[in-house]
Protein backbone atom coordinates (compact mmCIF):
# COMPACT_ATOMS: atom_id res chain seq x y z
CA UNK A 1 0.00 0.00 0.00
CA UNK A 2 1.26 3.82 -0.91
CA UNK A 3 -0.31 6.48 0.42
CA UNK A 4 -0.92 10.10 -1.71
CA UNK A 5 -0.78 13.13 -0.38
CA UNK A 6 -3.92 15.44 -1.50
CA UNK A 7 -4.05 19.45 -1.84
CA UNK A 8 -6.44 20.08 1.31
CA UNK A 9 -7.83 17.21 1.94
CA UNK A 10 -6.85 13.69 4.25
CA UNK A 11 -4.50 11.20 2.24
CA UNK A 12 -5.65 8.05 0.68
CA UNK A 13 -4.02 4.72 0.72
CA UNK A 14 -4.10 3.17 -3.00
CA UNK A 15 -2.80 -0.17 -4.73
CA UNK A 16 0.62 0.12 -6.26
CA UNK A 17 1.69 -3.30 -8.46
CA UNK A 18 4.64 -5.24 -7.82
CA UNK A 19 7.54 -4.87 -9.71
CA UNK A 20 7.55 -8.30 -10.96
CA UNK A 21 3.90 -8.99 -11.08
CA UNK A 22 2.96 -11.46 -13.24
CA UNK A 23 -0.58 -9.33 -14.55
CA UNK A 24 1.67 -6.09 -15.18
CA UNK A 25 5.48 -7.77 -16.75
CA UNK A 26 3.91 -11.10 -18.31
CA UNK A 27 5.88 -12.07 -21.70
CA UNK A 28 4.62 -14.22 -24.12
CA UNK A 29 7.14 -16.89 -23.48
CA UNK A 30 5.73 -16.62 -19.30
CA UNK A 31 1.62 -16.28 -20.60
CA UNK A 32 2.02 -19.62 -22.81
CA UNK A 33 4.03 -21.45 -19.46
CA UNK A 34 1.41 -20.61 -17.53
CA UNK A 35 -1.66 -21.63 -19.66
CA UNK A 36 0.31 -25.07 -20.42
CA UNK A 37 0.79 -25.57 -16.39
CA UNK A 38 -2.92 -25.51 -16.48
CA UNK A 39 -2.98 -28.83 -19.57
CA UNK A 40 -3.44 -31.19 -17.52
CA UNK A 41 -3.13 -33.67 -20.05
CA UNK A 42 0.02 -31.97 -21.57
CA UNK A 43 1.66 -31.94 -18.16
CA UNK A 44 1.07 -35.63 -18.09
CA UNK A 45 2.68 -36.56 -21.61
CA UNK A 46 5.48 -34.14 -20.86
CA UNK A 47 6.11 -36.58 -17.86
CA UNK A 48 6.50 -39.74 -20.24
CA UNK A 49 8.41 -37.87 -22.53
CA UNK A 50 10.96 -36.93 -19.99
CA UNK A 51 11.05 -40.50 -18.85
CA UNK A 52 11.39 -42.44 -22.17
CA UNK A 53 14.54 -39.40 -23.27
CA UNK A 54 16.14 -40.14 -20.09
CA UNK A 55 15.60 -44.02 -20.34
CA UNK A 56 17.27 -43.72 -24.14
CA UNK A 57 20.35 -41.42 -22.42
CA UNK A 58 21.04 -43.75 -19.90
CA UNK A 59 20.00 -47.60 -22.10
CA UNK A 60 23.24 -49.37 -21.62
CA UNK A 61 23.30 -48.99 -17.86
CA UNK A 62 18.82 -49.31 -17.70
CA UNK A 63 19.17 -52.72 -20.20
CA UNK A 64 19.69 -56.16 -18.41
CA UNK A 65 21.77 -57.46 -21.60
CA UNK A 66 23.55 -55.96 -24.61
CA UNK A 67 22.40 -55.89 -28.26
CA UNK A 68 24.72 -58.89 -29.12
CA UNK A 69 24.05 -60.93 -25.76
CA UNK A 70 21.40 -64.11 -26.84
CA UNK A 71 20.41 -67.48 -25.59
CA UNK A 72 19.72 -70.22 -27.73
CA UNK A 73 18.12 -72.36 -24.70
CA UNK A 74 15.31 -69.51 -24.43
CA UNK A 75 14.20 -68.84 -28.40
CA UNK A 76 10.93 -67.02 -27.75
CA UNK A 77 10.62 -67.12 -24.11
CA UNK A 78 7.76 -65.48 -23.18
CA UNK A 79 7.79 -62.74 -20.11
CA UNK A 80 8.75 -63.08 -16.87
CA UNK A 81 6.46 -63.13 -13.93
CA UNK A 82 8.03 -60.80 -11.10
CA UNK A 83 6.79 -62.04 -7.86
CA UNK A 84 7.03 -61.83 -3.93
CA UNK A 85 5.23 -64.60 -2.95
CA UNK A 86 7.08 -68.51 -3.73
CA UNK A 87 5.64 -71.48 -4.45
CA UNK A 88 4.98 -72.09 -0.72
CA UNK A 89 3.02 -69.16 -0.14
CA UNK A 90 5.69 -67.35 2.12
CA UNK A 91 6.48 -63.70 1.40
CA UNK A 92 10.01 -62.51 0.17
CA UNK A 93 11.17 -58.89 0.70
CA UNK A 94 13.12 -59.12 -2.71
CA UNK A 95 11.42 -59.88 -5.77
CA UNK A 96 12.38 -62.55 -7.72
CA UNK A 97 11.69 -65.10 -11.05
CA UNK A 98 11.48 -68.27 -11.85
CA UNK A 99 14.23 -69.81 -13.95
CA UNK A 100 12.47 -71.29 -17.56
CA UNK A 101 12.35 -75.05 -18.35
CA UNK A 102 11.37 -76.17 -21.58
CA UNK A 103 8.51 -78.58 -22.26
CA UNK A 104 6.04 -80.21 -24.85
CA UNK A 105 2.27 -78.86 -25.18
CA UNK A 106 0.73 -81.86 -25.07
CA UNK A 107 -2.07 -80.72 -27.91
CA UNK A 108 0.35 -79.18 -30.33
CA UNK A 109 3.84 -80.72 -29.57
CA UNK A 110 5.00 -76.81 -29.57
CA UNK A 111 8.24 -76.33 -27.30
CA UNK A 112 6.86 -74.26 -24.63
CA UNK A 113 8.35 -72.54 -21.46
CA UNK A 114 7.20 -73.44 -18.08
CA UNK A 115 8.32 -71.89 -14.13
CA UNK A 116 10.68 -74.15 -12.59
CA UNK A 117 9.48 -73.49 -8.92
CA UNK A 118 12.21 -75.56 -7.67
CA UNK A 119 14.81 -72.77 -9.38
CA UNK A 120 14.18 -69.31 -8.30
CA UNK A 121 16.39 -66.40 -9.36
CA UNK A 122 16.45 -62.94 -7.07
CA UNK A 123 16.49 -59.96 -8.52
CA UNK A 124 19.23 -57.32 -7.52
CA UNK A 125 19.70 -54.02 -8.61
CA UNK A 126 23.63 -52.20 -9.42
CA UNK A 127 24.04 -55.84 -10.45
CA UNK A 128 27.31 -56.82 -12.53
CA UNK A 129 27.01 -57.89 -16.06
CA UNK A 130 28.06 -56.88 -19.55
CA UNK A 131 31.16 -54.16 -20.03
CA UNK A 132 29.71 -51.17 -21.90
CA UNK A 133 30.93 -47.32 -21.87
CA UNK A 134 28.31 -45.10 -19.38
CA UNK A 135 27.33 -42.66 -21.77
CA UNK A 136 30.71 -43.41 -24.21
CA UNK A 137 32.94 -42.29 -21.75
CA UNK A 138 33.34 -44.15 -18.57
CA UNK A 139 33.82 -48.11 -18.61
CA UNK A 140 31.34 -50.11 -16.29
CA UNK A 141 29.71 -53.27 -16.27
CA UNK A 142 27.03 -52.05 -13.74
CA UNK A 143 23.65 -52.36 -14.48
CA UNK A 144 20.14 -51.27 -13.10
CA UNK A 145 18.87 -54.65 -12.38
CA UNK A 146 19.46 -58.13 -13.20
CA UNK A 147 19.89 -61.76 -11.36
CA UNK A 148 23.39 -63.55 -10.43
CA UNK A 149 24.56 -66.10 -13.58
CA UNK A 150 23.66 -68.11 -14.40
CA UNK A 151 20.22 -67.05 -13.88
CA UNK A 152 18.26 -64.72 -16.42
CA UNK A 153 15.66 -62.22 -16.15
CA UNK A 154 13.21 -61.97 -19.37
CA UNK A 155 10.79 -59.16 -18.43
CA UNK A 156 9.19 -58.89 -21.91
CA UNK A 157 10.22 -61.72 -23.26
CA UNK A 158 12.59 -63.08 -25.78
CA UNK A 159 13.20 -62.48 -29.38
CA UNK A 160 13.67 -65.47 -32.13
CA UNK A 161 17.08 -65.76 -31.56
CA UNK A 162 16.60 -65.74 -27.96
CA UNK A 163 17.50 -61.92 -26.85
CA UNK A 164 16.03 -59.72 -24.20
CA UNK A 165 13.35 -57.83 -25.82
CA UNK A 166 13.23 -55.32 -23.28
CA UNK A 167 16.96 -54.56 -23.47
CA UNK A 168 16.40 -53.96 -27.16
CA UNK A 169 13.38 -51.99 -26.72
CA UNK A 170 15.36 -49.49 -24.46
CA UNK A 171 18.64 -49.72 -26.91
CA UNK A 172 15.96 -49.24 -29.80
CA UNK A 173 14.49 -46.14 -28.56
CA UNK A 174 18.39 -44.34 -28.89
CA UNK A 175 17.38 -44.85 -32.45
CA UNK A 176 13.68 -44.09 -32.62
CA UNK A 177 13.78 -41.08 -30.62
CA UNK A 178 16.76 -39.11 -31.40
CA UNK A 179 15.96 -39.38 -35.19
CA UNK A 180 12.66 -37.79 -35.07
CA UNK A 181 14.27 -34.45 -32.94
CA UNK A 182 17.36 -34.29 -35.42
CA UNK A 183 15.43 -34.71 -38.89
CA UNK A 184 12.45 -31.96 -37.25
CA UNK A 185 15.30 -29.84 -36.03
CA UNK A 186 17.06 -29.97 -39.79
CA UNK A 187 13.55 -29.52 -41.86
CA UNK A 188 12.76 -26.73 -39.29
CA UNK A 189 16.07 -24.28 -40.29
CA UNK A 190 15.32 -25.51 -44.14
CA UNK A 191 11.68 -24.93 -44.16
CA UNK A 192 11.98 -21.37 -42.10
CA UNK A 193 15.18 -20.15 -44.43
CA UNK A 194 13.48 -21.02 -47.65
CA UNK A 195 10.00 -20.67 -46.87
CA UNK A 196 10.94 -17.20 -45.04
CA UNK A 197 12.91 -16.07 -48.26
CA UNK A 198 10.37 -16.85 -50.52
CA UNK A 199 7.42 -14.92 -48.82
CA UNK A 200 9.84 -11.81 -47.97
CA UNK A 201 11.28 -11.23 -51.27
CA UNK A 202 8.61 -12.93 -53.13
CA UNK A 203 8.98 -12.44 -57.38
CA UNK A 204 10.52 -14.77 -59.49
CA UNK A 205 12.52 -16.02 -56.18
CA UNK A 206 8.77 -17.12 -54.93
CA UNK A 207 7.87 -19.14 -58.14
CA UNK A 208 11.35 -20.64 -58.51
CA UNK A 209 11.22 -22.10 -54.98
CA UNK A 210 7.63 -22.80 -54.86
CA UNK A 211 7.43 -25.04 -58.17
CA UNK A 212 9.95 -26.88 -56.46
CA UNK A 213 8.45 -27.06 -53.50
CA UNK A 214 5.27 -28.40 -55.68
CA UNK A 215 7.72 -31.21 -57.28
CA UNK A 216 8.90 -32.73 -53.83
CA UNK A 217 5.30 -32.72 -52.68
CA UNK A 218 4.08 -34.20 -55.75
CA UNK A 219 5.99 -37.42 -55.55
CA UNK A 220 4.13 -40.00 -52.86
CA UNK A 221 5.94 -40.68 -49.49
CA UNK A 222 6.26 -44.30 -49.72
CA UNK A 223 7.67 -44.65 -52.83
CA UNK A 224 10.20 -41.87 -52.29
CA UNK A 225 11.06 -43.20 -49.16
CA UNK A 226 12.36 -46.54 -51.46
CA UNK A 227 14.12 -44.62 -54.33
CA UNK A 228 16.17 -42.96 -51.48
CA UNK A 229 16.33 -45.98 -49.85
CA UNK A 230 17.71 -47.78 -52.87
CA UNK A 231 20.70 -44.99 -53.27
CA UNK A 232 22.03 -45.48 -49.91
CA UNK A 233 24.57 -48.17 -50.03
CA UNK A 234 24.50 -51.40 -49.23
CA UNK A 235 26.00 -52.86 -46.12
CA UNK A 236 27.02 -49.29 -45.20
CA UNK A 237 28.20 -48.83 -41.62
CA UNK A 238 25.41 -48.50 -39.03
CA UNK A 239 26.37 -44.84 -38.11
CA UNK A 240 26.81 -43.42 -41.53
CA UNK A 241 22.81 -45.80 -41.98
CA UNK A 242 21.72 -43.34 -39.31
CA UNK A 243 23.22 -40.37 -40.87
CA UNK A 244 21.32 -41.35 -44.19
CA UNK A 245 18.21 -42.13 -42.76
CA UNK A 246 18.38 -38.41 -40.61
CA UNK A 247 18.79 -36.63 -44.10
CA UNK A 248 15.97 -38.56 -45.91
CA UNK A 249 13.50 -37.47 -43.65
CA UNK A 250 14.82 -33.57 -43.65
CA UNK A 251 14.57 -33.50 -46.92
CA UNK A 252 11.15 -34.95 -47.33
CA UNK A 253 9.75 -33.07 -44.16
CA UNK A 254 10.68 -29.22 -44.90
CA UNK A 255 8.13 -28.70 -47.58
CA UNK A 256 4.93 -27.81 -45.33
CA UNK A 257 6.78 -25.50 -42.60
CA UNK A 258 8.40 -23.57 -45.78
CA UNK A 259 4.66 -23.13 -47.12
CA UNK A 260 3.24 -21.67 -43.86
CA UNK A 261 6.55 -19.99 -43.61
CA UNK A 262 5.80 -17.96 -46.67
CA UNK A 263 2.35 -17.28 -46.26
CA UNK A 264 3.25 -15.65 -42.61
CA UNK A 265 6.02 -13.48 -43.95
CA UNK A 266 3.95 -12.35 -46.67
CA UNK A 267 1.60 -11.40 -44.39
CA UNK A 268 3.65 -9.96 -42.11
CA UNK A 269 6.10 -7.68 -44.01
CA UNK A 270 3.48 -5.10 -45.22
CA UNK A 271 2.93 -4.36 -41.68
CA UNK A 272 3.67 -0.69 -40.57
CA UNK A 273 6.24 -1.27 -38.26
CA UNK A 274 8.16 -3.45 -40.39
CA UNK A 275 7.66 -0.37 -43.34
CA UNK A 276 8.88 2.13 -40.58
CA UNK A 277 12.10 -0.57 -40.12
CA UNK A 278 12.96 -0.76 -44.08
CA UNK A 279 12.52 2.99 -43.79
CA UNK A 280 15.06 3.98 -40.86
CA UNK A 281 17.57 1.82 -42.84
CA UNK A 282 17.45 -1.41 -40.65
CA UNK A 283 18.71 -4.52 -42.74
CA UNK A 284 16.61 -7.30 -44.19
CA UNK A 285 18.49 -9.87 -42.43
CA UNK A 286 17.71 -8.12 -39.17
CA UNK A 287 13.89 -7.41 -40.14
CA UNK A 288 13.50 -11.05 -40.66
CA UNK A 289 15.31 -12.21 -37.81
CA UNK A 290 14.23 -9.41 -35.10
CA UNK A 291 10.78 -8.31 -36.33
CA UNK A 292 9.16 -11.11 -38.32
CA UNK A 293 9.99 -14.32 -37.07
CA UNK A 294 8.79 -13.22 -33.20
CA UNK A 295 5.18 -12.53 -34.57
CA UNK A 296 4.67 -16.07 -35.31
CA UNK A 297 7.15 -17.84 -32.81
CA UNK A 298 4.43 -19.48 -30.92
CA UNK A 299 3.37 -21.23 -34.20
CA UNK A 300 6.39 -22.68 -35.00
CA UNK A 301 6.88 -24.33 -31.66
CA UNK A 302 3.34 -26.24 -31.95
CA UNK A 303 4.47 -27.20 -35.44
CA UNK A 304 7.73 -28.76 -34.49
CA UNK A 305 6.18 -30.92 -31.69
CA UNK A 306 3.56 -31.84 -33.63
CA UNK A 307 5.90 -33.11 -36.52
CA UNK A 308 7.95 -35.09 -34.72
CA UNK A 309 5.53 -37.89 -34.21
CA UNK A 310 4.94 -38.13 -37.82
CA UNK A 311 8.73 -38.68 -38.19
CA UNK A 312 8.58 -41.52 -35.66
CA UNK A 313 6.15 -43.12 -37.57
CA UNK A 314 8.27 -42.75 -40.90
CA UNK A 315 11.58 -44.22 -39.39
CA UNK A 316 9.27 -46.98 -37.52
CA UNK A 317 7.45 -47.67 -40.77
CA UNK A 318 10.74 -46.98 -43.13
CA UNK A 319 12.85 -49.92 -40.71
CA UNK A 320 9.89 -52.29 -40.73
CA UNK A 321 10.22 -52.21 -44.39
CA UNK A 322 13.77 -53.23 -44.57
CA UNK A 323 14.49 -49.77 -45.76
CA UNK A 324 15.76 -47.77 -42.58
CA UNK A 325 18.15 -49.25 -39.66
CA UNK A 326 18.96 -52.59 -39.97
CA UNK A 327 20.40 -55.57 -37.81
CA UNK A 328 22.71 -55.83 -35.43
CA UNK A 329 21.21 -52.26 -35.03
CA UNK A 330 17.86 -51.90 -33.46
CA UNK A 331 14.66 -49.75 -33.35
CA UNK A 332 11.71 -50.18 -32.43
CA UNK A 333 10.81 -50.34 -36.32
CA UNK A 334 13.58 -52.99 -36.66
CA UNK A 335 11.91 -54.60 -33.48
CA UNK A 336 8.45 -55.15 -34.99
CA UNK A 337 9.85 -56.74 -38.05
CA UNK A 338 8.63 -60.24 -36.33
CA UNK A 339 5.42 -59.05 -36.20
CA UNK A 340 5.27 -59.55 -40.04
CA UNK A 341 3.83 -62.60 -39.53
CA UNK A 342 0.55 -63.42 -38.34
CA UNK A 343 1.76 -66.76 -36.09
CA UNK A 344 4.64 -65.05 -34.66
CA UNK A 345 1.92 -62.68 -33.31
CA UNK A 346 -1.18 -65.88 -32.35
CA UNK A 347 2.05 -67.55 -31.27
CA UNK A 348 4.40 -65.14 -29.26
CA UNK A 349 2.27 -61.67 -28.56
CA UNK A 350 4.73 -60.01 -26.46
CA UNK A 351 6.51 -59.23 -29.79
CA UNK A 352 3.70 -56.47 -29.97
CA UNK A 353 5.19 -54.58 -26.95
CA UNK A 354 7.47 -52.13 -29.09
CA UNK A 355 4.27 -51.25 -30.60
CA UNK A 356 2.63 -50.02 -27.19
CA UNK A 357 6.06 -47.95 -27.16
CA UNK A 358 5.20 -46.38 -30.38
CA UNK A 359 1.96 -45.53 -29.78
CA UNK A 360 2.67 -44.11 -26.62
CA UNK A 361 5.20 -41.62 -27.95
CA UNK A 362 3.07 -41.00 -30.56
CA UNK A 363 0.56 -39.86 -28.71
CA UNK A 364 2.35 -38.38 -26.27
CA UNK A 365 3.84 -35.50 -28.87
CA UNK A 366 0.16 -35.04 -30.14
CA UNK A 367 -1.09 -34.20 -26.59
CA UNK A 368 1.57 -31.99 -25.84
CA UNK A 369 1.44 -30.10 -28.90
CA UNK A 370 -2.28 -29.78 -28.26
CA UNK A 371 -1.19 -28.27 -25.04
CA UNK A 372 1.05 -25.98 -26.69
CA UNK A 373 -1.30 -24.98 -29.20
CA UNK A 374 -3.96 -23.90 -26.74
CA UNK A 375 -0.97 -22.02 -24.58
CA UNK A 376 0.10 -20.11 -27.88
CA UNK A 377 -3.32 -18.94 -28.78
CA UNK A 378 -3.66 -15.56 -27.90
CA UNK A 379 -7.41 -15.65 -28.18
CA UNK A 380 -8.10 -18.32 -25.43
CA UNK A 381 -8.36 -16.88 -22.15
């Protein structure tokens, strides 16, 4: 409270705002935090988000097993059942599994895997195991969790060549979800540049880069996925695969930004204040960067989440083909390659699981940019 002083009369006490008030200083940036605190639903998927990146970061010391680690004894084992209560009913503090025995089904003569009750396997966490490099720097052989040898711990299963499908699911997603945020981040500074110098300078510029904007679009996804497929090399490194597959999708996934691109800078650089900056001399390099890309900021950010799942879907879809990562690397594309078949599905379902992963993510990023569309909308109260 402040009081004023009044000419002849008693003083009055009146309301003066905090400095740092968030109804008086508010930016954009703070307003759209704010409104996305209040996305319930957004909150939530940024939550999973931030678990599955950090899960990817840290997949050598989270997996039980490496890439190359398999089993012949347990060829399609199905999941492990993680309990604290044995076969006599009696309660253990630390969870543990059965080991697997292999067995007959009496109906089909299909080798099956049954709990040996008589074997049981405890599982321990900061448990020793395969040598790896904590985040490619610092040697270990530390893991989360695992069981002593020569006991193993299956808790989504086995593959057909008997690996752990949950170590590959967490290796896979390395693949799955840095791919998506490298290829968005590349088509984001194409689309912007070109679609930005297109709309600003507009001309013969704007139909040179449009009809060729046209010509990319033209061509269906699918089969321009395989012709760029086809001119990558064959048994190229799995690094320079990655590198490959990163550049496919930034080239196929600039087109749309550099459209809305242009149609916002056209719109935007007949405004006055951008006249009044061509007039006091200011460059168009600085116009662009300091006056017209801030008035649709808010956009671009929605648009970049909201891409990003489509770009999982491409490398899952692109790998599942035989056209994208390949073995002895793994995604969760590369995963779901088993699922081809209908009986490896009737027969094994927890093959499926990357799937749930997919989806997830997928619709994770679509919630969230939901949330960040409603925070950006300067209409919504």
């Amino acid at each position: 409270m402040k009081t004023i002083p009044i000419a002849g009369k008693q003083k009055i006490n009146a309301i003066k705002p905090k400095k740092n008030s968030d109804v008086f200083y508010s930016s954009q940036w703070r307003l759209m935090y704010h409104r996305l605190k209040k996305h319930k639903l957004a909150r939530i998927s940024l939550v999973i988000l931030a678990c599955f990146y950090i899960a990817a970061l840290f997949a050598q010391f989270i997996a039980p097993y490496g890439l190359e680690s398999y089993d012949s004894k347990y060829v399609n084992a199905p999941p492990a059942k993680v309990s604290f209560i044995d076969a006599e009913g009696k309660f253990q503090f630390r969870p543990f599994v059965y080991d697997l025995k292999s067995a007959r089904d009496p109906v089909t003569l299909r080798k099956v895997f049954v709990p040996d009750e008589k074997v049981r396997h405890s599982i321990r966490f900061f448990v020793k195991g395969e040598s790896y490099k904590f985040l490619g720097l610092i040697p270990t052989n530390r893991h989360l969790f695992g069981v002593d040898q020569p006991g193993r711990v299956f808790i989504f299963g086995t593959d057909g060549m008997g690996r752990d499908l949950l170590s590959r699911i967490v290796m896979g997603s390395q693949i799955s979800l840095s791919i998506p945020l490298i290829g968005v981040t590349i088509s984001f500074v194409l689309g912007l540049f070109i679609g930005g110098v297109s709309g600003y300078f507009g001309g013969w510029i704007d139909s040179v880069i449009q009809r060729f904007i046209e010509i990319i679009r033209s061509f269906p996804t699918l089969p321009l996925w395989m012709a760029l497929s086809a001119a990558i090399p064959p048994r190229v490194p799995v690094v320079t695969m990655y590198i490959y597959i990163v550049i496919i999708f930034a080239f196929i996934g600039w087109t749309e930004l550099a459209r809305v691109a242009r149609g916002k800078f056209i719109s935007l650089k007949n405004e006055e204040y951008v006249l009044a900056a061509k007039i006091a001399g200011v460059s168009d390099a600085k116009i662009i960067i300091k006056h017209l890309l801030p008035g649709f900021i808010s956009y671009l950010v929605v648009a970049t989440t909201l891409a990003i799942p489509g770009m999982i879907l491409g490398e899952t879809a692109m790998s599942f083909l035989g056209l994208g990562i390949r073995s002895p690397a793994t995604s969760w594309g590369v995963l779901l390659q088993e699922a081809q078949q209908i009986e490896n599905v009737a027969l094994y379902p927890w093959k499926l699981i990357p799937l749930g992963f997919v989806i997830v993510t997928v619709l994770t990023f679509n919630f969230l940019g939901d949330g960040l569309r409603d925070a950006a909308d300067p209409y919504k109260k």
